[in-house]
N, C-alpha and C. Protein backbone atom coordinates (compact mmCIF):
# COMPACT_ATOMS: atom_id res chain seq x y z
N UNK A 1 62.22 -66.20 62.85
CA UNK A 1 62.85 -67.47 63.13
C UNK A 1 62.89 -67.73 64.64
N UNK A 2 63.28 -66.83 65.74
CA UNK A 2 63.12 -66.97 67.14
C UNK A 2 62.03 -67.30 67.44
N UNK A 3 60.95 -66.55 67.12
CA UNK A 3 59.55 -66.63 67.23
C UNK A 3 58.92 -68.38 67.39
N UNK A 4 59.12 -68.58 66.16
CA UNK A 4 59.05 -69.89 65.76
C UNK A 4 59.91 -71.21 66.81
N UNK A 5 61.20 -70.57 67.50
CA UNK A 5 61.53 -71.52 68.14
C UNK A 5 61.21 -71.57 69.19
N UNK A 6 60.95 -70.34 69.64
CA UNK A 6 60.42 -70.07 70.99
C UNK A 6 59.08 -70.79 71.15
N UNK A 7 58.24 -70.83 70.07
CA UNK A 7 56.93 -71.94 70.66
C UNK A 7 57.11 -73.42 69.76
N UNK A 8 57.75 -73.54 69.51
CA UNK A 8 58.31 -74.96 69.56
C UNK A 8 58.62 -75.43 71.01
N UNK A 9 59.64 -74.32 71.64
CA UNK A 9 59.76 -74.89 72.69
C UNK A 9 58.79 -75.07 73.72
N UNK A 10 57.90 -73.90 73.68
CA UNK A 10 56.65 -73.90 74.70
C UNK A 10 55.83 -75.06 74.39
N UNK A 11 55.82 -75.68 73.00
CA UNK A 11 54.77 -76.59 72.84
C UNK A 11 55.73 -78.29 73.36
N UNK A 12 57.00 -78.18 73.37
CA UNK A 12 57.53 -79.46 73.80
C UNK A 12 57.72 -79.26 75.37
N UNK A 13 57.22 -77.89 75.79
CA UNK A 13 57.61 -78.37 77.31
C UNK A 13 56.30 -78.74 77.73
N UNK A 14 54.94 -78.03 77.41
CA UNK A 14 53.55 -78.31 77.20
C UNK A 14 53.45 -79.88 77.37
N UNK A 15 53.95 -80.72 76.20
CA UNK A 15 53.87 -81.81 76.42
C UNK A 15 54.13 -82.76 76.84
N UNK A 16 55.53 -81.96 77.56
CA UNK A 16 56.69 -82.86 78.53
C UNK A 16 55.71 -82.89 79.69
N UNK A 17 55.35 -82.01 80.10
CA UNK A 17 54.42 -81.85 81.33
C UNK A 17 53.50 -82.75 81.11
N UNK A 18 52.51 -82.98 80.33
CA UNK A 18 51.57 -83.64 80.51
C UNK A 18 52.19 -85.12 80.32
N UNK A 19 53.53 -85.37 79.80
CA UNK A 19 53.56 -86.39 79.95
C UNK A 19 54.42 -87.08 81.09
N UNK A 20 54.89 -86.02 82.27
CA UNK A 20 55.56 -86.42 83.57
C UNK A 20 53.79 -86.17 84.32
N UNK A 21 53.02 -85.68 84.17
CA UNK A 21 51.77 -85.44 85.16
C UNK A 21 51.41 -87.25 84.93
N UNK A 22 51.44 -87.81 83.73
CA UNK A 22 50.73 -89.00 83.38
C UNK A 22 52.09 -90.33 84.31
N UNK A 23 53.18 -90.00 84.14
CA UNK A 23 53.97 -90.90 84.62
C UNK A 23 53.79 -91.03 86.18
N UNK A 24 53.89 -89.52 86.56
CA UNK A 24 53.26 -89.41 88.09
C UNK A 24 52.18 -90.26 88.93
N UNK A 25 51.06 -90.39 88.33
CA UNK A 25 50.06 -91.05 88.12
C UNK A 25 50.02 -92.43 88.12
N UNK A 26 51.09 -93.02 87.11
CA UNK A 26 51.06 -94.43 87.18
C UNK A 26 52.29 -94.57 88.36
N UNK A 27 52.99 -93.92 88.57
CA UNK A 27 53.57 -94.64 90.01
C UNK A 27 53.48 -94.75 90.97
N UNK A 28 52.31 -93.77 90.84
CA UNK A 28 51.85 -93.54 92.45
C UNK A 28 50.84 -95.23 92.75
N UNK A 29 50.79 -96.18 91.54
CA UNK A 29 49.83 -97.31 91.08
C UNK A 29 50.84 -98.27 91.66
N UNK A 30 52.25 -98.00 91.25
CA UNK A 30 53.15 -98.92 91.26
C UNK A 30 53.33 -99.06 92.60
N UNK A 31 54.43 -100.35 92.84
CA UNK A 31 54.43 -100.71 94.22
C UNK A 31 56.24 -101.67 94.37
N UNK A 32 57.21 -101.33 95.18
CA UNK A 32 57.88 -102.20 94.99
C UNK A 32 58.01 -102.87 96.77
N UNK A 33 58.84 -103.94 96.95
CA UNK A 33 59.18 -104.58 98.12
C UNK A 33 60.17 -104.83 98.45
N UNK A 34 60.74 -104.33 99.67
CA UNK A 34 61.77 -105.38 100.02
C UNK A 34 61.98 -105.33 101.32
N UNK A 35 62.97 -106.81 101.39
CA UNK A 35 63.29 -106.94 102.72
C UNK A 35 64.37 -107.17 103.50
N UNK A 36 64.16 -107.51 104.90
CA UNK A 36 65.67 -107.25 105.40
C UNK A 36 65.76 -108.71 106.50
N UNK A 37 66.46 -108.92 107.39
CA UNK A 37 66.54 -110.20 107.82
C UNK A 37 66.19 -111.41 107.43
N UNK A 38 66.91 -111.79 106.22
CA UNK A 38 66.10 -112.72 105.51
C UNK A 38 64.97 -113.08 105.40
N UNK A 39 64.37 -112.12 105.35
CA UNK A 39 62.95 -111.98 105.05
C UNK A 39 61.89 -111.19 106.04
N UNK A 40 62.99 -111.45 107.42
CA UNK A 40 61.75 -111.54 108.85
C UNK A 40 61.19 -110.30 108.38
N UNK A 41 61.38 -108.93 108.11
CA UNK A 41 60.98 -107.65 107.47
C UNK A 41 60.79 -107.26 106.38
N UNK A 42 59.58 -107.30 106.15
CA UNK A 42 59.52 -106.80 104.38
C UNK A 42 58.44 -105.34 104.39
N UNK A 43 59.25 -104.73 103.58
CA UNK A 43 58.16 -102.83 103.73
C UNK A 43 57.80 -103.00 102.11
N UNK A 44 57.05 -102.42 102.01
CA UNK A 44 56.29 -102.10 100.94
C UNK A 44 56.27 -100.52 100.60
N UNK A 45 56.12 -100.01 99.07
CA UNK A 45 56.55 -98.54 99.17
C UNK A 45 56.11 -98.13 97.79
N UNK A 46 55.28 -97.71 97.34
CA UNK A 46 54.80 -97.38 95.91
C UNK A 46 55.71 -96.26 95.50
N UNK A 47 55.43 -95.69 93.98
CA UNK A 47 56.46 -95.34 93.21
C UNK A 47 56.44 -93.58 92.99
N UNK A 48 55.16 -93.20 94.52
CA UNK A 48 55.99 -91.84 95.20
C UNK A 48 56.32 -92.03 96.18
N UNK A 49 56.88 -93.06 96.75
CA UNK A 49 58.02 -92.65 98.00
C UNK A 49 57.35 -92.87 98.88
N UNK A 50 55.35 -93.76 99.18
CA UNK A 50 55.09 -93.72 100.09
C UNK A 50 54.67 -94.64 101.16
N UNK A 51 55.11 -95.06 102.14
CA UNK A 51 55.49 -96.47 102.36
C UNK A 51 53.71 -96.86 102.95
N UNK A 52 53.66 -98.33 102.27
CA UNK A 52 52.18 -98.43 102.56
C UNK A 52 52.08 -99.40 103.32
N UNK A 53 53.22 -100.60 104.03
CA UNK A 53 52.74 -101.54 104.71
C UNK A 53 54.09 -101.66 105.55
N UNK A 54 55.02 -102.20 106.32
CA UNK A 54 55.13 -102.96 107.03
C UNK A 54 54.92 -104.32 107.57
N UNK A 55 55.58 -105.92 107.50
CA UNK A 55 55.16 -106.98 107.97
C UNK A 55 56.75 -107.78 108.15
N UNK A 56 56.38 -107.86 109.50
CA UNK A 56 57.13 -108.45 110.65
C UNK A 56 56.93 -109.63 110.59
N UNK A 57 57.96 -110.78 110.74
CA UNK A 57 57.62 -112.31 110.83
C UNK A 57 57.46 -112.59 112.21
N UNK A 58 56.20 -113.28 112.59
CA UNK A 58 56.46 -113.24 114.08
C UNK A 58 56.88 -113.85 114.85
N UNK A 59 58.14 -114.88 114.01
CA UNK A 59 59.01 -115.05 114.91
C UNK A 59 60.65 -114.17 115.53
N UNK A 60 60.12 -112.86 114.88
CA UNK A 60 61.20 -111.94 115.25
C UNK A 60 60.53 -111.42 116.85
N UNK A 61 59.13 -111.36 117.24
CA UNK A 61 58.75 -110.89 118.23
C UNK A 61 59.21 -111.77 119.15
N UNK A 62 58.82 -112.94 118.62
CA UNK A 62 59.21 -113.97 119.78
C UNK A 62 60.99 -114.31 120.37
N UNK A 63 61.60 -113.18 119.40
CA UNK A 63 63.01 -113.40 120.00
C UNK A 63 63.26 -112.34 120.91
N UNK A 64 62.26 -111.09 121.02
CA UNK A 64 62.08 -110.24 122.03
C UNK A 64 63.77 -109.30 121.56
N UNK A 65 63.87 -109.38 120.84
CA UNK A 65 64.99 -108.46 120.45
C UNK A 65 64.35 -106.84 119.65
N UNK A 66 63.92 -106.05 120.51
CA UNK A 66 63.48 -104.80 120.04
C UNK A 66 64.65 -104.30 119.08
N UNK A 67 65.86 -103.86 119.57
CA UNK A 67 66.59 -102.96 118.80
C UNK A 67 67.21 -104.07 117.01
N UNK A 68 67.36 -105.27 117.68
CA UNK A 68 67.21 -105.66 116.50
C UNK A 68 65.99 -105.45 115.43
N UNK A 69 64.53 -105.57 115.55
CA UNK A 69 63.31 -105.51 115.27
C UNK A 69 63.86 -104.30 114.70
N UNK A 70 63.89 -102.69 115.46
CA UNK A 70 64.06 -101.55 114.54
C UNK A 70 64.91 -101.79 113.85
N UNK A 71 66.22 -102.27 113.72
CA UNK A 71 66.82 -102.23 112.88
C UNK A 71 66.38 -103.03 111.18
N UNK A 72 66.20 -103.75 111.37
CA UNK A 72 65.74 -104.61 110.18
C UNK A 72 64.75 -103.49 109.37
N UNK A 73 63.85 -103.33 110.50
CA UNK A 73 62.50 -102.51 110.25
C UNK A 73 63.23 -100.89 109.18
N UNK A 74 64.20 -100.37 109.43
CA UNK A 74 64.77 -99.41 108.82
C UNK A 74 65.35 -99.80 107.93
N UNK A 75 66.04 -101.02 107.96
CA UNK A 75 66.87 -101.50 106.69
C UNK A 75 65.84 -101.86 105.42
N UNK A 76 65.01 -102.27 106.08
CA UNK A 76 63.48 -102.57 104.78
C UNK A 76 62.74 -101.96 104.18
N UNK A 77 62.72 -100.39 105.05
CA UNK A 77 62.10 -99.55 104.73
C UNK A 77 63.25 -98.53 103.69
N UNK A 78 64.09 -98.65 104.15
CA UNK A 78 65.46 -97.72 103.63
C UNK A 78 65.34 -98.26 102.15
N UNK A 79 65.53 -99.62 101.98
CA UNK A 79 65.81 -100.27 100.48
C UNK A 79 64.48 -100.01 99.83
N UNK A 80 63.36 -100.85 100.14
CA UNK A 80 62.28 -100.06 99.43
C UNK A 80 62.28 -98.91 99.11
N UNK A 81 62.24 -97.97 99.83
CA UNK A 81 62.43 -95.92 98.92
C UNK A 81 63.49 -96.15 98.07
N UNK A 82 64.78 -96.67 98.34
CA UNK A 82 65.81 -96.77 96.90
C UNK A 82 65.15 -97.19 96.04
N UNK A 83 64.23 -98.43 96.23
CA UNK A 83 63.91 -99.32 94.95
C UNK A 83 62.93 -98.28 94.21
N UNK A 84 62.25 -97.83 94.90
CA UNK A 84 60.71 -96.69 94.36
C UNK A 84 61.70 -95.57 93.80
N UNK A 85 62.90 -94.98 94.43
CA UNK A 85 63.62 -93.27 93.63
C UNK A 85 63.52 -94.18 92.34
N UNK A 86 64.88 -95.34 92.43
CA UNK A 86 65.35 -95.89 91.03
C UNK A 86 63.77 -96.38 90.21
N UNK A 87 63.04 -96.82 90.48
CA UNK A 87 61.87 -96.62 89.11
C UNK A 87 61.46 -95.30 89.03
N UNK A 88 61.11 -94.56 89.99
CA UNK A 88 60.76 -93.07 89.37
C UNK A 88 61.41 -92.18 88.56
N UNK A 89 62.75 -92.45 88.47
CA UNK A 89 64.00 -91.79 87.90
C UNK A 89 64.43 -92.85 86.59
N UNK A 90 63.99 -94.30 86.04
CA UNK A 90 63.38 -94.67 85.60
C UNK A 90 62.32 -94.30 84.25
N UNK A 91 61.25 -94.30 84.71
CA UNK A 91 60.19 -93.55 84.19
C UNK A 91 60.28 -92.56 83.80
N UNK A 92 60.80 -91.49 84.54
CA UNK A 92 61.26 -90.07 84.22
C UNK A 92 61.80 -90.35 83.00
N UNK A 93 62.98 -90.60 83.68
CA UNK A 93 64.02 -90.47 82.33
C UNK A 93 63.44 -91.39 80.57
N UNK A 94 62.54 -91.91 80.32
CA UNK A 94 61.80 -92.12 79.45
C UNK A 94 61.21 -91.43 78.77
N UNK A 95 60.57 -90.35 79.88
CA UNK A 95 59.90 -89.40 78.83
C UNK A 95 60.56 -88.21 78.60
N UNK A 96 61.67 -87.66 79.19
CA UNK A 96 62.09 -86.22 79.27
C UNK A 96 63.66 -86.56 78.08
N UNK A 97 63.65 -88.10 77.81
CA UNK A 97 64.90 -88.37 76.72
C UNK A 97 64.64 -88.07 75.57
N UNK A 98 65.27 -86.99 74.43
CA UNK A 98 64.98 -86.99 73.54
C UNK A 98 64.33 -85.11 73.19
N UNK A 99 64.25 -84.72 74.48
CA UNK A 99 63.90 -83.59 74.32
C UNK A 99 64.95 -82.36 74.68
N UNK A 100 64.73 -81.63 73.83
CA UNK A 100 66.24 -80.45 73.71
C UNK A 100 65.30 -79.12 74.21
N UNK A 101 65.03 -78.90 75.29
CA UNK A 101 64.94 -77.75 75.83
C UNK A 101 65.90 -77.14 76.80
N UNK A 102 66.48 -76.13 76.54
CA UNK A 102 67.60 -75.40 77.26
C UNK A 102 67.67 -75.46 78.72
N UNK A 103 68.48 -75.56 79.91
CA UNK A 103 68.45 -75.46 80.47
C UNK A 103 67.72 -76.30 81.60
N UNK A 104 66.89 -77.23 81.03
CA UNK A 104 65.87 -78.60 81.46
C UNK A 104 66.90 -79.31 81.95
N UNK A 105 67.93 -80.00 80.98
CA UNK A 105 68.62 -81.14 81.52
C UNK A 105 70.07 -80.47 81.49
């Protein structure tokens, strides 16, 4: 009877894996946005965490306010990675619900 549960379990973690390797995959596809000074900053950041653009309105240059500029620039970039954890954690949690392996969750 152990025997038996013991590769039950090996075969649901088997497939848990292949099915977080496949989720991995599509988020790294995904993409979310956001921005900060009503708009003047918007970052871009797909769904591993990796930020792919940056775009400045350029009428923030023309106000010659650098430390403002970083700031926005961090606030845009900051919310985007929240927005990308919360779908990855998301996704996750889709496929790993439903499965009773010890010590996993």
């Amino acid at each position: 009877m152990i025997k038996g549960g013991i590769n039950n379990i090996v075969k649901q973690f088997q497939k848990l894996q292949t099915q977080l390797a496949k989720v991995q995959e599509e988020l790294a596809q995904k993409e979310v946005e956001a921005s900060s000074g009503g708009g003047m900053v918007t970052a871009r950041v797909n769904g591993r965490q990796e930020l792919l653009s940056v775009r400045i309105d350029p009428e923030v240059m023309d106000a010659g306010e650098i430390a403002m500029l970083e700031d926005l620039v961090v606030a845009a970039v900051n919310e985007a990675m929240h927005q990308a954890r919360e779908m990855a954690t998301e996704q996750m949690g889709k496929i790993t619900q439903g499965y009773h392996i010890p010590g996993l969750m």
